[in-house]
Protein backbone atom coordinates (compact mmCIF):
# COMPACT_ATOMS: atom_id res chain seq x y z
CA UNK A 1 -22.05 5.91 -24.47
CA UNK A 2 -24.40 2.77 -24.84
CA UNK A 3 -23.89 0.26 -22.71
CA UNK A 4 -25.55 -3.75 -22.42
CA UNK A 5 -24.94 -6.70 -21.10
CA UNK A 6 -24.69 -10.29 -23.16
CA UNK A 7 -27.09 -12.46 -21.45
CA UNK A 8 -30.31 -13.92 -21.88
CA UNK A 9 -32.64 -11.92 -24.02
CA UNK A 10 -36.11 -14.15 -22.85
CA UNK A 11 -35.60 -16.82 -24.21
CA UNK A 12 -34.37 -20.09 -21.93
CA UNK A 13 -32.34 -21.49 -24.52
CA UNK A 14 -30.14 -18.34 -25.39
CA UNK A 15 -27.01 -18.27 -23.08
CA UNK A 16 -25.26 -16.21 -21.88
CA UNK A 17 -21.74 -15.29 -22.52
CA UNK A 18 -20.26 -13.65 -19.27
CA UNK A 19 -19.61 -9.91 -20.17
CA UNK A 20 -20.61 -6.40 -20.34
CA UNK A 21 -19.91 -4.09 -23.04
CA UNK A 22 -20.32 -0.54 -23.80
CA UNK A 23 -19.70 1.66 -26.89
CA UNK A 24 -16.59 3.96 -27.44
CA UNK A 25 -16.23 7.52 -28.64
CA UNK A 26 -15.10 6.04 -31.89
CA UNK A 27 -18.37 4.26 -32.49
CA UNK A 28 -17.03 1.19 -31.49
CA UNK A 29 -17.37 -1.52 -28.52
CA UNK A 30 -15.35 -2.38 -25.59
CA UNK A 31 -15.50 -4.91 -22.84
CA UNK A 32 -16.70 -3.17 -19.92
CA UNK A 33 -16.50 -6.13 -17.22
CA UNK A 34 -16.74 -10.01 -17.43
CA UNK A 35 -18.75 -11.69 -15.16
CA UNK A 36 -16.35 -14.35 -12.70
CA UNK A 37 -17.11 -17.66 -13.61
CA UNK A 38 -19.15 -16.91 -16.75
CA UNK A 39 -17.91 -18.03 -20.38
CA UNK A 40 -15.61 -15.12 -20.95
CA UNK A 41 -14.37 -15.57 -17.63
CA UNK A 42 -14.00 -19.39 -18.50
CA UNK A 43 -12.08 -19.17 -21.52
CA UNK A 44 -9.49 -16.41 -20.56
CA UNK A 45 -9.52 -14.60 -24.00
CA UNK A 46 -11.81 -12.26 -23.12
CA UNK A 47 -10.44 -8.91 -20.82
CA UNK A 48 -11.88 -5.92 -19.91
CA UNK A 49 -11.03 -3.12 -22.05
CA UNK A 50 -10.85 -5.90 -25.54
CA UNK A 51 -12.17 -4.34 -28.67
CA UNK A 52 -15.59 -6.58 -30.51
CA UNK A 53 -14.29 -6.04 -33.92
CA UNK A 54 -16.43 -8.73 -35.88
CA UNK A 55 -19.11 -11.69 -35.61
CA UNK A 56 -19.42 -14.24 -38.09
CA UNK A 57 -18.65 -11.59 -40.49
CA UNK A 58 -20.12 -8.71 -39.81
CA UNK A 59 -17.98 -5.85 -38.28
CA UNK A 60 -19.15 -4.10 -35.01
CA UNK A 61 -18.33 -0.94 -35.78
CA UNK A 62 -20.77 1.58 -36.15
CA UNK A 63 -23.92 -0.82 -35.67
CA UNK A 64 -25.57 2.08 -33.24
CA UNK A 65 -27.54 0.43 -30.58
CA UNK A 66 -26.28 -2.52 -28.12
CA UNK A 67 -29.60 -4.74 -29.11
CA UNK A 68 -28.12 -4.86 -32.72
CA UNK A 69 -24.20 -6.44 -31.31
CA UNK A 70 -26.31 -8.15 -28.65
CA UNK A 71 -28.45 -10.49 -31.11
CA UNK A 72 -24.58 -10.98 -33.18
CA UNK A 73 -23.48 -12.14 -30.28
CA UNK A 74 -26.20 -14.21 -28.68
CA UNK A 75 -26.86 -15.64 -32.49
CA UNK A 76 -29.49 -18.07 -32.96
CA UNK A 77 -30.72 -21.14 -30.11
CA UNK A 78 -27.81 -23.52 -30.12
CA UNK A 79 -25.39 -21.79 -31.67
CA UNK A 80 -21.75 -22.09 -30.82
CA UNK A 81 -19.57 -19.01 -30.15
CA UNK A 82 -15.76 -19.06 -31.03
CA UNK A 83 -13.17 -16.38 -30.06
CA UNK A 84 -10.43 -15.46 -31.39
């Protein structure tokens, strides 16, 4: 399966948000680690194995490559990220 990481994607002002995920059999995505110390890691809602089932909307599911969940996740330059 695919797998990326959510980090910086060139820019300096897009953070990063701590983990690793990769794509399941199904089609969807899975935490595959979270960096120690990073935001994940920081809030403590965030586990390996977790399911991404939506971002501001838009479901995960089936989106095909990692770039395409990546930029959901890493949004625009100062944008906040919530989890629930």
């Amino acid at each position: 399966g695919s797998r990326a990481s959510v980090g910086s994607a060139g820019g300096k002002d897009r953070a990063t948000l701590g983990f690793k995920y990769r794509q399941a059999r199904d089609g969807g995505w899975l935490v595959s680690s979270v960096k120690p110390g990073g935001f994940a890691a920081r809030s403590g809602l965030i586990k390996v194995g977790d399911a991404l089932l939506e971002v501001d909307g838009t479901k995960c599911h089936f989106l095909g490559k990692p770039e395409h969940l990546r930029d959901l996740l890493l949004g625009h330059a100062g944008s906040e990220c919530k989890v629930v």
